[in-house]
N, C-alpha and C. Protein backbone atom coordinates (compact mmCIF):
# COMPACT_ATOMS: atom_id res chain seq x y z
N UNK A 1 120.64 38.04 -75.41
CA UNK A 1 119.61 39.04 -75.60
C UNK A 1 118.35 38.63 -74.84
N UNK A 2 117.81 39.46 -73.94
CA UNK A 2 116.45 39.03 -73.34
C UNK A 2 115.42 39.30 -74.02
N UNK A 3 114.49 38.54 -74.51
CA UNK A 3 112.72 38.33 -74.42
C UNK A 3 112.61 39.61 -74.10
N UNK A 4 111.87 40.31 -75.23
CA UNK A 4 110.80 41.88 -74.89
C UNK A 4 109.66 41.44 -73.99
N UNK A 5 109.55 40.08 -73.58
CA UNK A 5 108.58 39.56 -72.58
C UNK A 5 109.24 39.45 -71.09
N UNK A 6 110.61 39.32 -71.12
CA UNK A 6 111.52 38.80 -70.06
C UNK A 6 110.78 40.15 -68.75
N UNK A 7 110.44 40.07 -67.73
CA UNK A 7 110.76 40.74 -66.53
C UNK A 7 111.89 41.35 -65.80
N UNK A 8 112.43 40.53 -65.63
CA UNK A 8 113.49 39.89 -64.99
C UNK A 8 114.09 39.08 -65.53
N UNK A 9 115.18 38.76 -65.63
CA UNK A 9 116.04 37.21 -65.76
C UNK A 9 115.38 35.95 -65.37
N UNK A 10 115.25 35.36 -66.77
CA UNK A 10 114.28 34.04 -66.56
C UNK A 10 113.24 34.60 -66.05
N UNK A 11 112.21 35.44 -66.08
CA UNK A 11 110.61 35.67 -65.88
C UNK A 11 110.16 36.31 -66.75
N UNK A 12 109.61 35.24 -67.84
CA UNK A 12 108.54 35.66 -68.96
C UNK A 12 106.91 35.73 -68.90
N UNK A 13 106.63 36.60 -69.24
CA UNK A 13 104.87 36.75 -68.59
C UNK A 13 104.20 37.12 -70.19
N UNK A 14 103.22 36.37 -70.44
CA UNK A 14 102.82 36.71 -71.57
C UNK A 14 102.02 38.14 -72.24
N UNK A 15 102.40 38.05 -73.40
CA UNK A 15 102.15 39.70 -73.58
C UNK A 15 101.23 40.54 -73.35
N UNK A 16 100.03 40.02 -73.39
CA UNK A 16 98.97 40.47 -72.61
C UNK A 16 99.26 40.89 -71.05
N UNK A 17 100.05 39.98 -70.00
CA UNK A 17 99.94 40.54 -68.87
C UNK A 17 100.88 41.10 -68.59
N UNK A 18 102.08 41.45 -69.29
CA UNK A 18 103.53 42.08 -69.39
C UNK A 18 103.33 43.47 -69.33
N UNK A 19 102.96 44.15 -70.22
CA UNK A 19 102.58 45.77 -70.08
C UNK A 19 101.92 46.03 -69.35
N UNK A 20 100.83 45.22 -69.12
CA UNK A 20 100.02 45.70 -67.74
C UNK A 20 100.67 45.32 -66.05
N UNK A 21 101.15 44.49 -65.88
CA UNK A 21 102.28 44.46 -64.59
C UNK A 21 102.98 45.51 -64.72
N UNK A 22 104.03 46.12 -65.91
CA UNK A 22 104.58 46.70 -65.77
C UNK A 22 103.98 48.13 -65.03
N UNK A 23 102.83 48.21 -66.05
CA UNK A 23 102.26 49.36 -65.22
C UNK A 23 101.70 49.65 -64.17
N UNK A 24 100.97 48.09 -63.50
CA UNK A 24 100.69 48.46 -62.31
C UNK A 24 102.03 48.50 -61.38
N UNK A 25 103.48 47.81 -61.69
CA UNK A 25 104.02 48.08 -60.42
C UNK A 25 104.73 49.19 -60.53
N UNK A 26 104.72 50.10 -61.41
CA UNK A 26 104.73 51.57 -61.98
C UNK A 26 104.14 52.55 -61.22
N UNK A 27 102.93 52.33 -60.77
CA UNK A 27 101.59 52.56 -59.86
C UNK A 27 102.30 52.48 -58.56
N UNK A 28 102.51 51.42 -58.48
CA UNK A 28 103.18 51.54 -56.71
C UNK A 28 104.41 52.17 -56.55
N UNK A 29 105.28 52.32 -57.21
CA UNK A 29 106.21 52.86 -57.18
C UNK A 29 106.33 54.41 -57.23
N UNK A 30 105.03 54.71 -57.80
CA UNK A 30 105.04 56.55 -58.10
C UNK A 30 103.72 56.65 -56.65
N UNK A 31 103.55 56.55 -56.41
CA UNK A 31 102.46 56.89 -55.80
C UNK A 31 102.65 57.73 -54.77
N UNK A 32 101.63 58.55 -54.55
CA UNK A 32 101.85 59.82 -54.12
C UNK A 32 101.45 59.72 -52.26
N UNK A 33 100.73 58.59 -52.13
CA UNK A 33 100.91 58.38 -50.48
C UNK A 33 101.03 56.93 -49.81
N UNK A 34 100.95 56.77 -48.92
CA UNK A 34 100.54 55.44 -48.42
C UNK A 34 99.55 54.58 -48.82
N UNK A 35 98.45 55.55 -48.64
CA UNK A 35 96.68 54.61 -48.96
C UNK A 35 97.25 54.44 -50.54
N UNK A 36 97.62 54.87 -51.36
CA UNK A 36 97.48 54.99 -52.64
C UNK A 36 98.53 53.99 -53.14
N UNK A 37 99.86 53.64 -52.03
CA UNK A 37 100.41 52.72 -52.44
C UNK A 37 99.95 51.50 -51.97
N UNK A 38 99.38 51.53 -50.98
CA UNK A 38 98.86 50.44 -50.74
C UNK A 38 97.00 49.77 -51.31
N UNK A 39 96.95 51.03 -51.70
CA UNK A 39 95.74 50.08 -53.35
C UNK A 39 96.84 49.61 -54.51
N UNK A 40 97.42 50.54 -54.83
CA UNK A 40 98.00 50.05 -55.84
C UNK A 40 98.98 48.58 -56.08
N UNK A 41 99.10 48.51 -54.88
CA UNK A 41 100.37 47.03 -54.31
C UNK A 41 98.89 46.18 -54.50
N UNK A 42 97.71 46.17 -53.92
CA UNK A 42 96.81 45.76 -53.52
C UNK A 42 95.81 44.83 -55.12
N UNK A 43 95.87 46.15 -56.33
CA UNK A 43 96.04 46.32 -57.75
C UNK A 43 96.78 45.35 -58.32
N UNK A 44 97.88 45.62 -58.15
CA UNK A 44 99.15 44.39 -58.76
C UNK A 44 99.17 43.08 -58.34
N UNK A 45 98.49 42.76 -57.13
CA UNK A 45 98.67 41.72 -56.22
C UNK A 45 97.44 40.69 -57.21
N UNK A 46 96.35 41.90 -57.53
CA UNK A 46 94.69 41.35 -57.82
C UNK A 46 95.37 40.53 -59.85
N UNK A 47 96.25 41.26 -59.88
CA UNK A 47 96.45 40.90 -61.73
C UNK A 47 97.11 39.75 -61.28
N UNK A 48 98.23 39.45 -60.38
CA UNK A 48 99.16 38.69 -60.57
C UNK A 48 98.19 37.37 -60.59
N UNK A 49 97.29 37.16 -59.40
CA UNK A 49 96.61 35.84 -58.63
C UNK A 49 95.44 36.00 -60.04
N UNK A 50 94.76 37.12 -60.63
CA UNK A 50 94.29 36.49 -62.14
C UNK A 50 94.96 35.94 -62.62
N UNK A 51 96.34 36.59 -63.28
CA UNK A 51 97.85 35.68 -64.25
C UNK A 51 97.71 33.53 -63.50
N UNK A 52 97.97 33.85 -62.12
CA UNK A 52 97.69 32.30 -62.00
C UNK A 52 96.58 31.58 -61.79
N UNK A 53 95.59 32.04 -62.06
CA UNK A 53 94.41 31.36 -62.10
C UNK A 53 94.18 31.05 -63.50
N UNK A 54 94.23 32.12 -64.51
CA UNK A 54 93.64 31.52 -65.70
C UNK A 54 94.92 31.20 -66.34
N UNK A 55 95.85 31.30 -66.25
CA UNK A 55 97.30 30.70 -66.45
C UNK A 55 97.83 30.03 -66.45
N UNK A 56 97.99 28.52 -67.18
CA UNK A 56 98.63 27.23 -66.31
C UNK A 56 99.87 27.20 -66.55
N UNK A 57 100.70 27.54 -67.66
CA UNK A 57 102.36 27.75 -67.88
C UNK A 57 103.02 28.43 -67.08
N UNK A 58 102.77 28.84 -66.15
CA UNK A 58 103.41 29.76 -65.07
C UNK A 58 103.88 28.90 -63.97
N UNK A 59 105.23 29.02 -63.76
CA UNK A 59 105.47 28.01 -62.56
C UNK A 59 105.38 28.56 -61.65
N UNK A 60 104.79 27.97 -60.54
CA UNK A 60 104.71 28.54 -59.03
C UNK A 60 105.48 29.71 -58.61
N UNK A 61 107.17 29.11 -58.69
CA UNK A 61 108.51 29.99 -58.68
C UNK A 61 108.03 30.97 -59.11
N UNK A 62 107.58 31.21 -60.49
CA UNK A 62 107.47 32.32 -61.13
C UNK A 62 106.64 33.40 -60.92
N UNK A 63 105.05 32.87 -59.91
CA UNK A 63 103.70 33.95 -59.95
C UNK A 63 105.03 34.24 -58.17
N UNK A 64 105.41 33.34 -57.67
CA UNK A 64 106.42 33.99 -56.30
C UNK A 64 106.79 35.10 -56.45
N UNK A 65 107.67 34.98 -57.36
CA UNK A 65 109.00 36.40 -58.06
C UNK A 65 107.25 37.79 -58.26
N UNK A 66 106.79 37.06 -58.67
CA UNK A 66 106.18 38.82 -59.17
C UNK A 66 105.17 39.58 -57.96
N UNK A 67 105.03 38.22 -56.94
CA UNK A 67 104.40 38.86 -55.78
C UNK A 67 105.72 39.39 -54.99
N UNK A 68 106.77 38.58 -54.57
CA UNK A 68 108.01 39.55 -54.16
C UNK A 68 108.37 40.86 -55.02
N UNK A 69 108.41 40.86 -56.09
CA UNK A 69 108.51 42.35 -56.86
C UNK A 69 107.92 43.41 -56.57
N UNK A 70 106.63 43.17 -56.28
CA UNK A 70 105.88 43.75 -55.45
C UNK A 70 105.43 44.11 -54.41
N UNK A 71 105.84 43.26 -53.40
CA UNK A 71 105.80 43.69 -52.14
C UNK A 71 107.18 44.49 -52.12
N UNK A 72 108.36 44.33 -52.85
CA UNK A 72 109.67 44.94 -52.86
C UNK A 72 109.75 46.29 -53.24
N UNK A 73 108.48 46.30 -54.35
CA UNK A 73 108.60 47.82 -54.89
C UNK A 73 107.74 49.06 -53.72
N UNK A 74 106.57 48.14 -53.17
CA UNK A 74 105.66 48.65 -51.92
C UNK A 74 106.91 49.16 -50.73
N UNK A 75 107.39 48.15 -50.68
CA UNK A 75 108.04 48.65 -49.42
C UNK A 75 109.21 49.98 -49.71
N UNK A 76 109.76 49.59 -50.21
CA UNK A 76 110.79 51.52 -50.94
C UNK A 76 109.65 52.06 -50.76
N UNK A 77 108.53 52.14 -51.84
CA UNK A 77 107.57 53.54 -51.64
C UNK A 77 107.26 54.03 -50.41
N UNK A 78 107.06 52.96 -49.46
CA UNK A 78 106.17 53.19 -48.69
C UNK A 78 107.37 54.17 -47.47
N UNK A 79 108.52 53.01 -47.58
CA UNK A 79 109.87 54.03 -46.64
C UNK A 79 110.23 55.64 -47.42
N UNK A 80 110.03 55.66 -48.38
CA UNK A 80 110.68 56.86 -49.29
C UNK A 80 109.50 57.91 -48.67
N UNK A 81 108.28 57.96 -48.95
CA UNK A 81 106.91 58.21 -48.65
C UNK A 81 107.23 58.37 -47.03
N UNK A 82 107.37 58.04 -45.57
CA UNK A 82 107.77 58.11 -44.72
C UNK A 82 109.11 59.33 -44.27
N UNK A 83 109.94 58.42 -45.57
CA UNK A 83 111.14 59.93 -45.19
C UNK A 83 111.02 61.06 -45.58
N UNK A 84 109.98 61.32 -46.27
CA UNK A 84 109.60 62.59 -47.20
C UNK A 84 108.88 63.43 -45.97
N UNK A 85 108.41 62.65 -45.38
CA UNK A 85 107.21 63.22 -44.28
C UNK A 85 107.67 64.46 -43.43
């Protein structure tokens, strides 16, 4: 059974910053253009590097995975957003 904290497999983020990741990479994923996905990637990028600054239980590996999640979810939008054009 996974952690209502789990992300991903093996990536737990504490509950405070869990719902809010979720929603910002929610944000990039719906977003209605380019500029807008790219604040919003921009958004998610700004929580994650808070998460490891005031964060010390976070392993390196781990603030990695959620900046790749994000650049992963940016890039679909941004091609989907392109083919729509």
């Amino acid at each position: 059974m996974r952690n209502g904290n789990e992300l991903v497999p093996g990536l737990v983020l504490p509950p405070a910053y869990h719902g809010v990741f979720r929603k910002r990479l929610a944000e990039v994923e719906a977003a209605g253009s380019a500029v807008n996905c790219l604040i919003a990637q921009a958004r998610a990028e700004g929580l994650v590097e808070a998460l490891e600054t005031v964060t010390q239980g976070i392993a390196a590996a781990h603030i990695e995975r959620l900046y790749l999640l994000i650049e992963a979810a940016a890039t679909a939008r941004l091609l989907e957003l392109e083919r729509d054009q």
